[in-house]
C-alpha atoms as a PDB file:
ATOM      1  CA  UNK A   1      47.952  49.549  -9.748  1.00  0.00           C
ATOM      2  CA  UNK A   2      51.228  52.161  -9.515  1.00  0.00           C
ATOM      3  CA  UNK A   3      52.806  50.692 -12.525  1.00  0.00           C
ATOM      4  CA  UNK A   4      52.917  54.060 -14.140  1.00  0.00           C
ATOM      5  CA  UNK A   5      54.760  55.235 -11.171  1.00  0.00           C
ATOM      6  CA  UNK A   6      57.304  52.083 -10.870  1.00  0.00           C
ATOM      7  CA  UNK A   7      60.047  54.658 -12.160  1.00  0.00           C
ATOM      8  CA  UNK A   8      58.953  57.585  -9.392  1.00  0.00           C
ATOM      9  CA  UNK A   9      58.540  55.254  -6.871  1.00  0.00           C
ATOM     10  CA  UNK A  10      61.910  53.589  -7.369  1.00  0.00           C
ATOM     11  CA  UNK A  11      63.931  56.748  -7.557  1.00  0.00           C
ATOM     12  CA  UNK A  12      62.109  57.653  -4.404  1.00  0.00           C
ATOM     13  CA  UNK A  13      62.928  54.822  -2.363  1.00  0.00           C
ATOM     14  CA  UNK A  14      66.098  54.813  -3.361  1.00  0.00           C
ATOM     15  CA  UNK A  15      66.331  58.757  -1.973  1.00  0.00           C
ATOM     16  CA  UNK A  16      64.524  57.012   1.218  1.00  0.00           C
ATOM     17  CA  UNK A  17      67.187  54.319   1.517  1.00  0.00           C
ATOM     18  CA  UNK A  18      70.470  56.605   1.172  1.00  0.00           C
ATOM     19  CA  UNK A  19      69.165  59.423   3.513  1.00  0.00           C
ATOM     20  CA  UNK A  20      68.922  56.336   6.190  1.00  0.00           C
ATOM     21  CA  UNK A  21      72.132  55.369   5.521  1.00  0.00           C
ATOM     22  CA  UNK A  22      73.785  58.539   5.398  1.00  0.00           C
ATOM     23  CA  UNK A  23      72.093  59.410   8.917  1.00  0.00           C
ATOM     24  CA  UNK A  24      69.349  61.660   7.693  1.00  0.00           C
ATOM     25  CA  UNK A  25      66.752  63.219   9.489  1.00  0.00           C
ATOM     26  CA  UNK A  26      63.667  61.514   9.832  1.00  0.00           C
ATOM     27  CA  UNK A  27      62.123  64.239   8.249  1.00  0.00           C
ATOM     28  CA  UNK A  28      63.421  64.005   4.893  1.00  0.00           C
ATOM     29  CA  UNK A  29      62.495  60.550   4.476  1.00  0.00           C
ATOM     30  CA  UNK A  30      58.819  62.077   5.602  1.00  0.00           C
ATOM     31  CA  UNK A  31      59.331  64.652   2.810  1.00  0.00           C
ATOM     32  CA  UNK A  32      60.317  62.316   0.259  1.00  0.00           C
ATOM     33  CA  UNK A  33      57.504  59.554   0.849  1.00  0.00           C
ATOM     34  CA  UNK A  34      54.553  62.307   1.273  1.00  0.00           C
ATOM     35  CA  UNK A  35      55.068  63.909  -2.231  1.00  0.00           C
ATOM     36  CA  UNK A  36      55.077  60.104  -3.953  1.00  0.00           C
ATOM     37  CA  UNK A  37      51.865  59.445  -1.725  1.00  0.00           C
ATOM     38  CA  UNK A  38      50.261  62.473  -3.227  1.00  0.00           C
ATOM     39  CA  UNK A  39      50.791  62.085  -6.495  1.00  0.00           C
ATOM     40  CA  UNK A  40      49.442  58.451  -5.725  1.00  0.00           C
ATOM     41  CA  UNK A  41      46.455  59.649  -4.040  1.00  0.00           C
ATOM     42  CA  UNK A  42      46.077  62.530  -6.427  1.00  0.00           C
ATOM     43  CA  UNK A  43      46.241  60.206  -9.349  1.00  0.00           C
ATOM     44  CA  UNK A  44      43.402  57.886  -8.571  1.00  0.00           C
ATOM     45  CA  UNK A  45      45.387  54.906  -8.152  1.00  0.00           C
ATOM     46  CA  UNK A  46      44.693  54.001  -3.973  1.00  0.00           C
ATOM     47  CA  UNK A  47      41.631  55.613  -1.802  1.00  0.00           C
ATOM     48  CA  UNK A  48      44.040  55.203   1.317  1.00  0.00           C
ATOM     49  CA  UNK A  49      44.893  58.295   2.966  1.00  0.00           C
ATOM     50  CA  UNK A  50      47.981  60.076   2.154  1.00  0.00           C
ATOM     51  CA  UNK A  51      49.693  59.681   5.670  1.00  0.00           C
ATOM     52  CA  UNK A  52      48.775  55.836   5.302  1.00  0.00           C
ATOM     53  CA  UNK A  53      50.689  56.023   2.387  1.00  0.00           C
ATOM     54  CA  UNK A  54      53.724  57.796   2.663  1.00  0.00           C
ATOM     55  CA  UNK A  55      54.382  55.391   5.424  1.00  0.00           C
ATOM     56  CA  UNK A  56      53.676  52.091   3.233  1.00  0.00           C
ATOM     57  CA  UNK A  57      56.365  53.882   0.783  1.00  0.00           C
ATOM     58  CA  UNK A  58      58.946  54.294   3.923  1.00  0.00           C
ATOM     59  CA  UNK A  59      57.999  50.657   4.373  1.00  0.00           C
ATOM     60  CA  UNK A  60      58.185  49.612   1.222  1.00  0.00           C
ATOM     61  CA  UNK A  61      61.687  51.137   0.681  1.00  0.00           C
ATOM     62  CA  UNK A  62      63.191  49.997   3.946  1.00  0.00           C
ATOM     63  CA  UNK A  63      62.113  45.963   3.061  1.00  0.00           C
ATOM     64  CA  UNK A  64      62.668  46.014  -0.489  1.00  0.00           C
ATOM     65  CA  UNK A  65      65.283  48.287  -1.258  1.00  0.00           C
ATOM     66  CA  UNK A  66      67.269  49.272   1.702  1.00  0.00           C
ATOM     67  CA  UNK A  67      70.459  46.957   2.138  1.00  0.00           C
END
């Protein structure tokens, strides 16, 4: 459960979605999702690896968020 972290993970997609659409590099987005996947890993709230999770928050941002 990230519910603590709705408001971190919002603000973070939303950073995901606008370097995409500005034409970003790839590794910003990278940059971006790995620091919310630590502080979910680091927090205790998934057991999944970091890399598994910075991309389900690149994911997560591109079908939910992203126009």
């Amino acid at each position: 459960d990230t519910a603590e972290l709705a408001e971190p993970l919002v603000a973070a997609g939303n950073t995901i979605c606008r370097i995409r659409t500005t034409g970003g590099a790839a590794d910003e987005t990278t940059t971006i999702a790995d620091a919310v996947a630590g502080q979910i890993s680091v927090g205790g709230y998934s057991l999944r690896e970091v890399d598994e999770l910075s991309r389900i928050v690149v994911d997560a941002a591109a079908g939910q968020l992203c126009p």
